[in-house]
N, C-alpha and C. Protein backbone atom coordinates (compact mmCIF):
# COMPACT_ATOMS: atom_id res chain seq x y z
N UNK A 1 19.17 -17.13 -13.93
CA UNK A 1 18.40 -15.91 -13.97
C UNK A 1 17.44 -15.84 -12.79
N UNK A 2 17.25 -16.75 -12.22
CA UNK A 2 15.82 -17.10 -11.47
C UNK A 2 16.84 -16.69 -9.95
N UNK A 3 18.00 -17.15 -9.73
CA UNK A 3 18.66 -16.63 -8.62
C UNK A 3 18.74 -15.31 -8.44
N UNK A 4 19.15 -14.66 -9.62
CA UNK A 4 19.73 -12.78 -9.70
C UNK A 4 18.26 -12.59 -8.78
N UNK A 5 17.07 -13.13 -9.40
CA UNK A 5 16.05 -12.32 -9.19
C UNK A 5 15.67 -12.62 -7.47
N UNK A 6 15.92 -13.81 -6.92
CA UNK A 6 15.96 -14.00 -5.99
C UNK A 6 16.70 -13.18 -5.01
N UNK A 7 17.62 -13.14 -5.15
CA UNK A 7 19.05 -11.94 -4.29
C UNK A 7 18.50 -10.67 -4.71
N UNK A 8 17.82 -10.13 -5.60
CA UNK A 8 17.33 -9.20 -5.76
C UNK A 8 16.41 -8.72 -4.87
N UNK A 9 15.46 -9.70 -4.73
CA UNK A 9 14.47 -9.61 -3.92
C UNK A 9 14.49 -9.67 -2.23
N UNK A 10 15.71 -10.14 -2.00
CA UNK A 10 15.76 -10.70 -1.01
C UNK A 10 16.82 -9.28 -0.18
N UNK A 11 17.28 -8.11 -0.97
CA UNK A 11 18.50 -7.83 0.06
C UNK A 11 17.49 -6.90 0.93
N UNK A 12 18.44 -6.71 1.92
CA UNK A 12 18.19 -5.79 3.46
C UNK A 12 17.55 -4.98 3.18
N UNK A 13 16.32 -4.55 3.69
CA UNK A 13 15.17 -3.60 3.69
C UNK A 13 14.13 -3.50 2.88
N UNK A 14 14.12 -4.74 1.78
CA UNK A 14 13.10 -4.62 0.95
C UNK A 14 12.33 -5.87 1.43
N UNK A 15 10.91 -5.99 1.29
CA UNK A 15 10.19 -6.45 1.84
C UNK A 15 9.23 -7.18 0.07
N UNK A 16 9.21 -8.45 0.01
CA UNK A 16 8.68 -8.83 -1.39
C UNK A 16 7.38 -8.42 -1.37
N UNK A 17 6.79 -8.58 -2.70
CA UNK A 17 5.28 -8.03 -2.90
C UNK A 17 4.16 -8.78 -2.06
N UNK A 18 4.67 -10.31 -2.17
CA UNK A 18 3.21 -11.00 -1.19
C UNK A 18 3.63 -10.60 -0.01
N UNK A 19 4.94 -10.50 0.93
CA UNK A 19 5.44 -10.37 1.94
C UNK A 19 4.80 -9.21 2.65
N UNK A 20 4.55 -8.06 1.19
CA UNK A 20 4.16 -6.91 1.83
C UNK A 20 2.40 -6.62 1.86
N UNK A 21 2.13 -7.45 0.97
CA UNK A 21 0.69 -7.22 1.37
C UNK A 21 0.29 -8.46 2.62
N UNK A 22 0.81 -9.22 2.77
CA UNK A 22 0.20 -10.18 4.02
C UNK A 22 0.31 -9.46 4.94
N UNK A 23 1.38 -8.36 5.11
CA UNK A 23 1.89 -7.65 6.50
C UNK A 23 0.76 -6.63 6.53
N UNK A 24 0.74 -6.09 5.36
CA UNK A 24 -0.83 -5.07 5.91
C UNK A 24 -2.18 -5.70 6.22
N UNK A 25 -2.55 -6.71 5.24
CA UNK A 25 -3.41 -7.36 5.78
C UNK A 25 -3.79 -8.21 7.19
N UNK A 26 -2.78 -8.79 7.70
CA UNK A 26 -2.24 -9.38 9.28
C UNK A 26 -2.56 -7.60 10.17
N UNK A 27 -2.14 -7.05 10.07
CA UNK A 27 -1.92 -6.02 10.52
C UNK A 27 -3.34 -4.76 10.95
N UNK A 28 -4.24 -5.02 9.97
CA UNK A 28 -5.46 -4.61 9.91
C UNK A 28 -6.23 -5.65 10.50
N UNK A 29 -6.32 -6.79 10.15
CA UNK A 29 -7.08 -7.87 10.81
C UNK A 29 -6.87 -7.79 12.26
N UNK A 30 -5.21 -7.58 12.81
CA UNK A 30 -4.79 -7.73 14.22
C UNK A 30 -5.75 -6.74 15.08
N UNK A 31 -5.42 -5.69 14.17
CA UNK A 31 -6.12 -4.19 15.02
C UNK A 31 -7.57 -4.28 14.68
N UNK A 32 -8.28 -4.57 13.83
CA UNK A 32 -9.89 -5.15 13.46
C UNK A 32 -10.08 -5.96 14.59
N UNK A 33 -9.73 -6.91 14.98
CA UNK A 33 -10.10 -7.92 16.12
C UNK A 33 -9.77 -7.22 17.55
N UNK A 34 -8.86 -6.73 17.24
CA UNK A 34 -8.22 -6.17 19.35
C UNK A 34 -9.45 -5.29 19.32
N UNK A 35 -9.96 -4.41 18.33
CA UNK A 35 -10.96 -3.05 18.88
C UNK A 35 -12.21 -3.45 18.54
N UNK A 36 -12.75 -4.97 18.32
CA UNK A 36 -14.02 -4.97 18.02
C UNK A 36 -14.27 -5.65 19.29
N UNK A 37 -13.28 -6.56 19.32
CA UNK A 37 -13.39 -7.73 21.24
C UNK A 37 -13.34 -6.48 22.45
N UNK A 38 -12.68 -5.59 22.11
CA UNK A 38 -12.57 -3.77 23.31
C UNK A 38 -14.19 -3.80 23.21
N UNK A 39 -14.75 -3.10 21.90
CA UNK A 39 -16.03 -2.84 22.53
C UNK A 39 -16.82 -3.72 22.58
N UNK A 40 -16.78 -4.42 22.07
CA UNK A 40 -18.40 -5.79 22.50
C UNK A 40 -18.43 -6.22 23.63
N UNK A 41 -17.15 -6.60 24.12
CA UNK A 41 -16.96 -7.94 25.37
C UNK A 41 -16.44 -6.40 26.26
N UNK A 42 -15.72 -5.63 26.52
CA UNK A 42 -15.00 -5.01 27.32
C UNK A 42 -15.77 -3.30 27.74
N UNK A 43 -16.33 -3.18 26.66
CA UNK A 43 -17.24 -2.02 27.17
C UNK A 43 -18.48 -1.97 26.73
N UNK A 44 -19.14 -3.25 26.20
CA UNK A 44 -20.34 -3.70 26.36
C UNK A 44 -21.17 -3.07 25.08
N UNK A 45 -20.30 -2.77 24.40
CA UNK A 45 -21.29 -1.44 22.86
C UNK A 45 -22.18 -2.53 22.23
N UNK A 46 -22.63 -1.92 20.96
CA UNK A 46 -23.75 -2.94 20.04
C UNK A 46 -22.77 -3.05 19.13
N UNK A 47 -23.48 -4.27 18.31
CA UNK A 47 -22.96 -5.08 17.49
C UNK A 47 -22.43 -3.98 15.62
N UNK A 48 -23.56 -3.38 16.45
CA UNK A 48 -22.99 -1.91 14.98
C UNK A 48 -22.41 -1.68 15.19
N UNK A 49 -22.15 -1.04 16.64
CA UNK A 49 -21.06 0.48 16.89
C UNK A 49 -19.62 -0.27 16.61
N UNK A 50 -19.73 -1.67 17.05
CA UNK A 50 -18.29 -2.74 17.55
C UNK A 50 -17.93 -3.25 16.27
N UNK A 51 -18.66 -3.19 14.93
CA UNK A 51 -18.14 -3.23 13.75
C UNK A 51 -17.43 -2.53 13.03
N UNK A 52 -18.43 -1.17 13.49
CA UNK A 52 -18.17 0.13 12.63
C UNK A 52 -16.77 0.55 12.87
N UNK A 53 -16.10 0.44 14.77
CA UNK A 53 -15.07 0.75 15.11
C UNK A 53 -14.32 -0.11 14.58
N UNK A 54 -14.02 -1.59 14.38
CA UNK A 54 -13.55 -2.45 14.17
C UNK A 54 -12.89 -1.90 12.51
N UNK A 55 -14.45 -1.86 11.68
CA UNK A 55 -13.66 -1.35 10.47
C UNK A 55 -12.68 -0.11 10.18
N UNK A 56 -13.17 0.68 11.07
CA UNK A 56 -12.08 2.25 10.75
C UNK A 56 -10.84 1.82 11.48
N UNK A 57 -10.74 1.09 12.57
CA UNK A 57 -9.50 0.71 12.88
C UNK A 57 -8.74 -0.12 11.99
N UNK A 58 -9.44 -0.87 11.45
CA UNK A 58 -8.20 -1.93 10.72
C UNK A 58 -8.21 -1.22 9.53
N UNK A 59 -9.16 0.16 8.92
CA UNK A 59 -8.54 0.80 7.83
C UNK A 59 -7.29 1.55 8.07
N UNK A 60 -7.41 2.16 9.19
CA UNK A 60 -6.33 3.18 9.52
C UNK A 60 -4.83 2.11 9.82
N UNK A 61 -4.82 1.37 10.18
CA UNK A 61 -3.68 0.36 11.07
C UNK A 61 -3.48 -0.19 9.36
N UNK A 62 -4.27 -0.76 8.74
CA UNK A 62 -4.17 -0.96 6.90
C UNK A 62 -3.35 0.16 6.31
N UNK A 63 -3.35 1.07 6.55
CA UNK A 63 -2.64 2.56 6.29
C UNK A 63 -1.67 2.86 7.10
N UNK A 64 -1.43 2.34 7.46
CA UNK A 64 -0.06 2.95 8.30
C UNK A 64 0.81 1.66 8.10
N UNK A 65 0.07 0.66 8.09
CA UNK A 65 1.16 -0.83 7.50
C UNK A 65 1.67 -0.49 6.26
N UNK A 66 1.02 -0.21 5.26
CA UNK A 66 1.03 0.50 3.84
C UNK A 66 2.07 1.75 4.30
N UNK A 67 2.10 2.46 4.72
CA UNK A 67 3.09 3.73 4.77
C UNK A 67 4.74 3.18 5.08
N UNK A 68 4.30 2.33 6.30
CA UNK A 68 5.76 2.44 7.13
C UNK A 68 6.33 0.58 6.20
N UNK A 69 5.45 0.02 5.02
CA UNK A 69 5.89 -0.92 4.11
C UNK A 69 6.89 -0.31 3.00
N UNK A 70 6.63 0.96 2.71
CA UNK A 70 7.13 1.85 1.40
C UNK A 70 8.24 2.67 2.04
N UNK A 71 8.47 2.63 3.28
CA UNK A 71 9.61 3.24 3.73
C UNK A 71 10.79 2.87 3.27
């Protein structure tokens, strides 16, 4: 029984449940870090502004991992 569920899980285009939340989470973190190191180190902003961007980016990039996961 433990196999069916395995081959189940496993065929072409489905993506498992932890599989799919690590990918949004990796995915938000990736884009959280590239746009907070952009403004702190690369265009010199404050430590607010370089958070604040940081967070709406890895919400939105969190959302679009989430969209194009359910495809």
């Amino acid at each position: 029984m433990t196999r069916i569920r395995t081959l189940e899980a496993s065929k072409p285009g489905s993506v498992g449940v932890m599989g799919k939340w690590r990918y949004i989470a990796l995915h938000a973190l990736t884009a959280a870090t590239f746009i907070f190191l952009l403004q702190r180190y690369g265009l010199n902003a404050s430590l607010d502004s370089s958070l604040l961007w940081a967070l709406t980016f890895g919400g939105c990039a969190a959302g679009l991992a989430f969209m194009q996961s359910n495809r």
